[in-house]
PDB file of N, CA and C in Angstrom:
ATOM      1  N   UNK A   1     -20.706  -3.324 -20.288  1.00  0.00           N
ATOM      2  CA  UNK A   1     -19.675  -2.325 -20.492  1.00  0.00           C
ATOM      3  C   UNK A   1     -18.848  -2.720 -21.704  1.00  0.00           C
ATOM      4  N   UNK A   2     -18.508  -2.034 -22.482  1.00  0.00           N
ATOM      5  CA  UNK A   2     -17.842  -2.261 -23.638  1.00  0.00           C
ATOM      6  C   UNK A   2     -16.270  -1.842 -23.138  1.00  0.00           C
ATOM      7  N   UNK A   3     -15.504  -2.599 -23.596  1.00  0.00           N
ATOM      8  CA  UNK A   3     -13.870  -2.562 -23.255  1.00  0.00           C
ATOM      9  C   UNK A   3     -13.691  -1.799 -24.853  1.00  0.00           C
ATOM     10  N   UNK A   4     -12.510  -0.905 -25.033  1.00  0.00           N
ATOM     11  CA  UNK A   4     -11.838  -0.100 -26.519  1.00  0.00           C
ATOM     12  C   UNK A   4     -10.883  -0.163 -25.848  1.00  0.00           C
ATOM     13  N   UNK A   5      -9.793  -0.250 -24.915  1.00  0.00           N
ATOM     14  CA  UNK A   5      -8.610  -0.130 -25.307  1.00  0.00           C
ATOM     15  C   UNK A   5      -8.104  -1.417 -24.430  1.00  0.00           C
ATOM     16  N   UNK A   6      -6.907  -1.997 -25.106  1.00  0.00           N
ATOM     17  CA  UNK A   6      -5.787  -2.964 -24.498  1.00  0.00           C
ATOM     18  C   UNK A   6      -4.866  -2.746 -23.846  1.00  0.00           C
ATOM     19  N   UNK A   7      -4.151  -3.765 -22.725  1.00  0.00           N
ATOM     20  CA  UNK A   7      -3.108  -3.267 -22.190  1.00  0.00           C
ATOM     21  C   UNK A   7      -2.692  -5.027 -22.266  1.00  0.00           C
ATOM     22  N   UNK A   8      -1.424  -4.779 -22.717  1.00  0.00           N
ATOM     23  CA  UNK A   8      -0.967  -6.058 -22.555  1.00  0.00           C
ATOM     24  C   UNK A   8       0.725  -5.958 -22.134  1.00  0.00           C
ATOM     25  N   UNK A   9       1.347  -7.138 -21.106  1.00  0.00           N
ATOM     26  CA  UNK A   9       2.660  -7.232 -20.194  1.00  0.00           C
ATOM     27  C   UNK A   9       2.469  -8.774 -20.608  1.00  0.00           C
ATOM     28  N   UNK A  10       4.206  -9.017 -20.298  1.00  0.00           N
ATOM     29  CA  UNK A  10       4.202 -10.759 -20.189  1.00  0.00           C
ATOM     30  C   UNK A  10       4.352 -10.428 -18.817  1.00  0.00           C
ATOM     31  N   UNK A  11       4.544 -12.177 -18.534  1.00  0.00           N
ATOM     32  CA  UNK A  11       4.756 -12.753 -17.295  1.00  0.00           C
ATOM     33  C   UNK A  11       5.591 -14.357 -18.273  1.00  0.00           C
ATOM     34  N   UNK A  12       5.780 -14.667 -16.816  1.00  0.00           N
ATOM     35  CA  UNK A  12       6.374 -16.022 -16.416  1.00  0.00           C
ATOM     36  C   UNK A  12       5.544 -16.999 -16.555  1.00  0.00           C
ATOM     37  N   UNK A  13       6.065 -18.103 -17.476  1.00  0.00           N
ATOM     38  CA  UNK A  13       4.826 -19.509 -17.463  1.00  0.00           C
ATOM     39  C   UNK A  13       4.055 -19.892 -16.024  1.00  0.00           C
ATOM     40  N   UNK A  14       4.509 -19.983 -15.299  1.00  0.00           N
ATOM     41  CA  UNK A  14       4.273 -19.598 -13.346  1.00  0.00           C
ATOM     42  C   UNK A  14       3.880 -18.644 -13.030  1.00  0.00           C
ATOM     43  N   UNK A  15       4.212 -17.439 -13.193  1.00  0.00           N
ATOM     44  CA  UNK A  15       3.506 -15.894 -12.894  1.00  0.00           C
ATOM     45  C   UNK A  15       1.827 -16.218 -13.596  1.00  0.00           C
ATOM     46  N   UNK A  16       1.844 -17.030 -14.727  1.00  0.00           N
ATOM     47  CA  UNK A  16       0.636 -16.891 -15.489  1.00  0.00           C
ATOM     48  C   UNK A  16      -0.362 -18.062 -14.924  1.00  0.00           C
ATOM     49  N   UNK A  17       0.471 -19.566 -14.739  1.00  0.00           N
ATOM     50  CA  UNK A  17      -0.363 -20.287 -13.703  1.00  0.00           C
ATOM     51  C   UNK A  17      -0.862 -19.694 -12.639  1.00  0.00           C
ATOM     52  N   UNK A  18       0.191 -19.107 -11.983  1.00  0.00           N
ATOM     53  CA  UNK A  18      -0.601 -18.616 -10.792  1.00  0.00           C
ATOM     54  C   UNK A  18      -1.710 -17.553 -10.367  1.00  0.00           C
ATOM     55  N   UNK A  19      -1.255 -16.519 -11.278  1.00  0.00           N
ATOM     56  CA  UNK A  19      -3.048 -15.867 -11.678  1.00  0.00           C
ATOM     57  C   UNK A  19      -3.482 -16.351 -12.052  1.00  0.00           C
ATOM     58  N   UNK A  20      -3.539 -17.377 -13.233  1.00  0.00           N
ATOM     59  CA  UNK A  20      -5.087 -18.165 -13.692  1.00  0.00           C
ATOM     60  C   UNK A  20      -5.518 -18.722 -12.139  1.00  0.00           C
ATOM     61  N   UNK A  21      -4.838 -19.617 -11.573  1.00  0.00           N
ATOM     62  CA  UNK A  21      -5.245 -20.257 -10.411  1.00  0.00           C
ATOM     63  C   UNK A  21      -5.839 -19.411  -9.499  1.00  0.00           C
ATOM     64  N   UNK A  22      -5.418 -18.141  -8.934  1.00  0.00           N
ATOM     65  CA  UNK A  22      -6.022 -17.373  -8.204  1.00  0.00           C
ATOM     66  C   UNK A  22      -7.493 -16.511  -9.036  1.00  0.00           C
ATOM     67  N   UNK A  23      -7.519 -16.360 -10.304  1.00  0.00           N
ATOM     68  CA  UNK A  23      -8.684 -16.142 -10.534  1.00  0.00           C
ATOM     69  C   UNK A  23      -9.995 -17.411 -10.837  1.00  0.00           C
ATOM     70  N   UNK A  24      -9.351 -18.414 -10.959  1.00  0.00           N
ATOM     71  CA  UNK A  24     -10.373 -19.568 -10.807  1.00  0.00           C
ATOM     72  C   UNK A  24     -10.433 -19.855  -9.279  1.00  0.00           C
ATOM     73  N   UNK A  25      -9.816 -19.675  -8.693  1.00  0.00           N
ATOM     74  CA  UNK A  25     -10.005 -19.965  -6.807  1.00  0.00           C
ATOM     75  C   UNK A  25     -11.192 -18.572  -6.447  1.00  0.00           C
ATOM     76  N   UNK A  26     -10.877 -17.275  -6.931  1.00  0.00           N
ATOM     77  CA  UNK A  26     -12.283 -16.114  -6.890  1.00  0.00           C
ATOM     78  C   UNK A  26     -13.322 -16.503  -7.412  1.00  0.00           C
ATOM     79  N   UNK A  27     -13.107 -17.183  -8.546  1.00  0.00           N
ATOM     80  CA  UNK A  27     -14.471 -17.627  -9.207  1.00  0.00           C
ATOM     81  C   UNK A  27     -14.918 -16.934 -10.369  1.00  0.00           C
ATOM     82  N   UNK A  28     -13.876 -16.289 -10.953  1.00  0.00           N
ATOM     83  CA  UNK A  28     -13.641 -15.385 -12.200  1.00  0.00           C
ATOM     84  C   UNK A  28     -13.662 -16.664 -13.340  1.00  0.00           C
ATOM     85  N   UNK A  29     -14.520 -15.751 -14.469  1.00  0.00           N
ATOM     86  CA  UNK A  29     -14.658 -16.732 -15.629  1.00  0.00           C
ATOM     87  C   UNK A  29     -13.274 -16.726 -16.870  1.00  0.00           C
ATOM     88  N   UNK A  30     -12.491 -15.827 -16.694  1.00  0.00           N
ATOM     89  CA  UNK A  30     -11.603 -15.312 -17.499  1.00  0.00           C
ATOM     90  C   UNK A  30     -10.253 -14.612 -16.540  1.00  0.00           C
ATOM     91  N   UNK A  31      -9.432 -14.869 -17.379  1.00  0.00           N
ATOM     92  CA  UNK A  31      -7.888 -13.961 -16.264  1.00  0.00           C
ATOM     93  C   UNK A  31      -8.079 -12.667 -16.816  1.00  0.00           C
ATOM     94  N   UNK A  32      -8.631 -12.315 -17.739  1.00  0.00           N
ATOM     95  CA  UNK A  32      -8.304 -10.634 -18.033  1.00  0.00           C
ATOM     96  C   UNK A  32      -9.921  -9.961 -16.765  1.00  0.00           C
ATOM     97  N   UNK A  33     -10.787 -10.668 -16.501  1.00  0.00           N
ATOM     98  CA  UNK A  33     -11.607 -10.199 -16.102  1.00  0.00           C
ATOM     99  C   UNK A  33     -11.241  -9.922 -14.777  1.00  0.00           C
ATOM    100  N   UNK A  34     -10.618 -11.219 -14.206  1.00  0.00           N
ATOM    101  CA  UNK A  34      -9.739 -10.987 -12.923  1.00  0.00           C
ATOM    102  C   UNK A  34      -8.383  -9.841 -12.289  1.00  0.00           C
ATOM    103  N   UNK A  35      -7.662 -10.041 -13.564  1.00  0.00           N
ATOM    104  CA  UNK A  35      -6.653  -9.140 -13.450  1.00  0.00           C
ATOM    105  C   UNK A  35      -7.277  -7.417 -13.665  1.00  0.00           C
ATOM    106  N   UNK A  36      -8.315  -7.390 -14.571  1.00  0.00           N
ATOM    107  CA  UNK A  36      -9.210  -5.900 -14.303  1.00  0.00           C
ATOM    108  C   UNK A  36      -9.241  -5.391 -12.700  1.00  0.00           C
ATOM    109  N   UNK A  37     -10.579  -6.485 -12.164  1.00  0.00           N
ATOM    110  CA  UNK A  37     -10.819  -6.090 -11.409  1.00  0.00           C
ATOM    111  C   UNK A  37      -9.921  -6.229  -9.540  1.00  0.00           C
ATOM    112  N   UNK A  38      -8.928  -6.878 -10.277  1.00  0.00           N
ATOM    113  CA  UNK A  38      -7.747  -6.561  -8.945  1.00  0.00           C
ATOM    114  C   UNK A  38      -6.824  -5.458  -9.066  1.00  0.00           C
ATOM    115  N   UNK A  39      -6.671  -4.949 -10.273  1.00  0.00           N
ATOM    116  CA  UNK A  39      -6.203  -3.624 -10.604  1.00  0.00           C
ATOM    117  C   UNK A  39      -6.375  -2.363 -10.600  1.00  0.00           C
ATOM    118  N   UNK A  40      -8.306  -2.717 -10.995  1.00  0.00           N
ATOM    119  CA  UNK A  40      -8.844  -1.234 -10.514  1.00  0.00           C
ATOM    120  C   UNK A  40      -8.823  -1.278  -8.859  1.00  0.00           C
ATOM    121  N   UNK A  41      -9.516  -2.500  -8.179  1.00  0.00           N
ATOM    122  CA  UNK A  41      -9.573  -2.560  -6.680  1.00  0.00           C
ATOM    123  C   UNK A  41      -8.546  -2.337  -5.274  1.00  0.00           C
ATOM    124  N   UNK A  42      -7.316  -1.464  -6.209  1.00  0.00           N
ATOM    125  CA  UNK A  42      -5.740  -1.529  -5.253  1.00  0.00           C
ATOM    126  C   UNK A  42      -6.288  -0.173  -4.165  1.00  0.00           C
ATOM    127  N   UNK A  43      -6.150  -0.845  -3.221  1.00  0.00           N
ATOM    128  CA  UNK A  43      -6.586   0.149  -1.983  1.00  0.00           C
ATOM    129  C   UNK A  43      -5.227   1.087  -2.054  1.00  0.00           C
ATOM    130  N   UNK A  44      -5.363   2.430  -2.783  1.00  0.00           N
ATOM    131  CA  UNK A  44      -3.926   3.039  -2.459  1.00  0.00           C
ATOM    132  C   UNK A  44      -3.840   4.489  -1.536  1.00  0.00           C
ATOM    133  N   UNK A  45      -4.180   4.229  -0.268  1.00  0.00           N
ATOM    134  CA  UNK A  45      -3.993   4.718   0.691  1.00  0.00           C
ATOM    135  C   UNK A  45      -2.887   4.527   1.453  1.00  0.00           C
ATOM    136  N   UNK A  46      -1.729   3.489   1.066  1.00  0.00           N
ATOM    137  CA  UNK A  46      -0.804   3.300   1.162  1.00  0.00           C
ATOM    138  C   UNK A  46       0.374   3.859   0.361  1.00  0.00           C
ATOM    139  N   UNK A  47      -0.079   3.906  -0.626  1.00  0.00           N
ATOM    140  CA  UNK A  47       0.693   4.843  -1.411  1.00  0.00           C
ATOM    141  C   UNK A  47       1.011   6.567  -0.898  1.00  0.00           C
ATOM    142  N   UNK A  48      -1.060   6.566  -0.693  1.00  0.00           N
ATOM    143  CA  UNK A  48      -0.852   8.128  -0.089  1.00  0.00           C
ATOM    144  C   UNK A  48       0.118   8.439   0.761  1.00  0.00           C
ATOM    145  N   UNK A  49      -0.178   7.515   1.830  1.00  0.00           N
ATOM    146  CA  UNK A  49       0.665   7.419   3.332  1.00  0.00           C
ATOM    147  C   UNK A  49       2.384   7.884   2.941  1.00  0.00           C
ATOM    148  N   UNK A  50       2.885   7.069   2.089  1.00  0.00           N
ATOM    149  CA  UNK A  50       4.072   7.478   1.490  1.00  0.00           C
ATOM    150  C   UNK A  50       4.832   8.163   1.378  1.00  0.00           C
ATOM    151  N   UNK A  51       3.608   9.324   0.361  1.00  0.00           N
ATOM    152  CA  UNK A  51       3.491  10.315  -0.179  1.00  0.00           C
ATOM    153  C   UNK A  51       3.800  11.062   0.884  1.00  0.00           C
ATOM    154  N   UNK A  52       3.536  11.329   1.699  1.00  0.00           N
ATOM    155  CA  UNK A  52       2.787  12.399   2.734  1.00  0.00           C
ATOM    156  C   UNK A  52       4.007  12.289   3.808  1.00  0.00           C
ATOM    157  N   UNK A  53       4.392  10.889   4.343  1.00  0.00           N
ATOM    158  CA  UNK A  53       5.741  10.524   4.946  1.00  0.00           C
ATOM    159  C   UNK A  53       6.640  11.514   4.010  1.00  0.00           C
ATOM    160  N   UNK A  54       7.169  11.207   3.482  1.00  0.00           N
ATOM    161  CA  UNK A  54       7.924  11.469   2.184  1.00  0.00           C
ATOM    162  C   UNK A  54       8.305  13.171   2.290  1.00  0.00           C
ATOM    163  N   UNK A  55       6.833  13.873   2.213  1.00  0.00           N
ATOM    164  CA  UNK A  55       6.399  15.313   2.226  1.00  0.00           C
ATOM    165  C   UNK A  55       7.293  15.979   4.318  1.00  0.00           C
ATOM    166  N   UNK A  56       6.405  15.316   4.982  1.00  0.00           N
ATOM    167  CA  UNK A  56       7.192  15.483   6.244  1.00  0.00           C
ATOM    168  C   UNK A  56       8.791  15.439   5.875  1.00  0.00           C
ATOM    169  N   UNK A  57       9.747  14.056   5.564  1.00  0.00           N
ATOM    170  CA  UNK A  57      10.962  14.352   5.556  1.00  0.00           C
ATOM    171  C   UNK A  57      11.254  15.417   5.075  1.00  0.00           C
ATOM    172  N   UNK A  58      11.399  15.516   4.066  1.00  0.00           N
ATOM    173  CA  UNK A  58      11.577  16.890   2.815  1.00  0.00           C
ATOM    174  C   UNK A  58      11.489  18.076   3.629  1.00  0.00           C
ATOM    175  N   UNK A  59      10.119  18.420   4.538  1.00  0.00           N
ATOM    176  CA  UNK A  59      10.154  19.559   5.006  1.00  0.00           C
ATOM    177  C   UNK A  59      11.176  19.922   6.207  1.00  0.00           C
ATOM    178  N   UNK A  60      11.291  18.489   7.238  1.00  0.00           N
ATOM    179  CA  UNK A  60      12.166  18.843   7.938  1.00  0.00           C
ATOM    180  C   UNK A  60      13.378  18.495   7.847  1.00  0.00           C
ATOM    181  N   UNK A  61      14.298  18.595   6.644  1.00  0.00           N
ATOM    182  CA  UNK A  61      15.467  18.344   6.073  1.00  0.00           C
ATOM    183  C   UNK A  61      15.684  19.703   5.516  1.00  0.00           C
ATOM    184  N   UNK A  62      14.177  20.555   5.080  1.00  0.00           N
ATOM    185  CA  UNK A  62      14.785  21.935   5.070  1.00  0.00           C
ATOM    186  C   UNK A  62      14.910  22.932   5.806  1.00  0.00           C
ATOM    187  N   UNK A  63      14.336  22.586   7.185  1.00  0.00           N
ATOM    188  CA  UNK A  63      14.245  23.074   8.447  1.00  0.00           C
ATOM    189  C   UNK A  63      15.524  23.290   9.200  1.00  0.00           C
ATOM    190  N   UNK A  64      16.442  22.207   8.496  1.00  0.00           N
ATOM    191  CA  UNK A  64      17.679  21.772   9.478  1.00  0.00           C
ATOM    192  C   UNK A  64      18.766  22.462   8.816  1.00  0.00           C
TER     193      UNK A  64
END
């Protein structure tokens, strides 16, 4: 797969140990390869859940 675009954030000298460490504990050869694929992999069905909570209040706040 060919990568074209960048995204780059700091972190903390510690924020950055500690992802390197957690992507060498997965067994990742690189932190950008790691931090990819824990980023695309965010289960966000929790988010939905939220969402949808969120949608219920709203409706019955205009009910009332």
């Amino acid at each position: 797969m060919s990568y074209t675009r960048n995204i780059r954030f700091r972190v903390t000298s510690l924020q950055y140990q500690i992802i390197k460490n957690k992507a060498q504990v997965a067994g990742y050869k690189t932190v950008s390869e790691f931090v990819r694929d824990t980023v695309m992999n965010i289960d966000f069905s929790m988010e939905k859940l939220i969402k949808e909570i969120h949608e219920i209040i709203v409706e019955e706040k205009k009910r009332k």
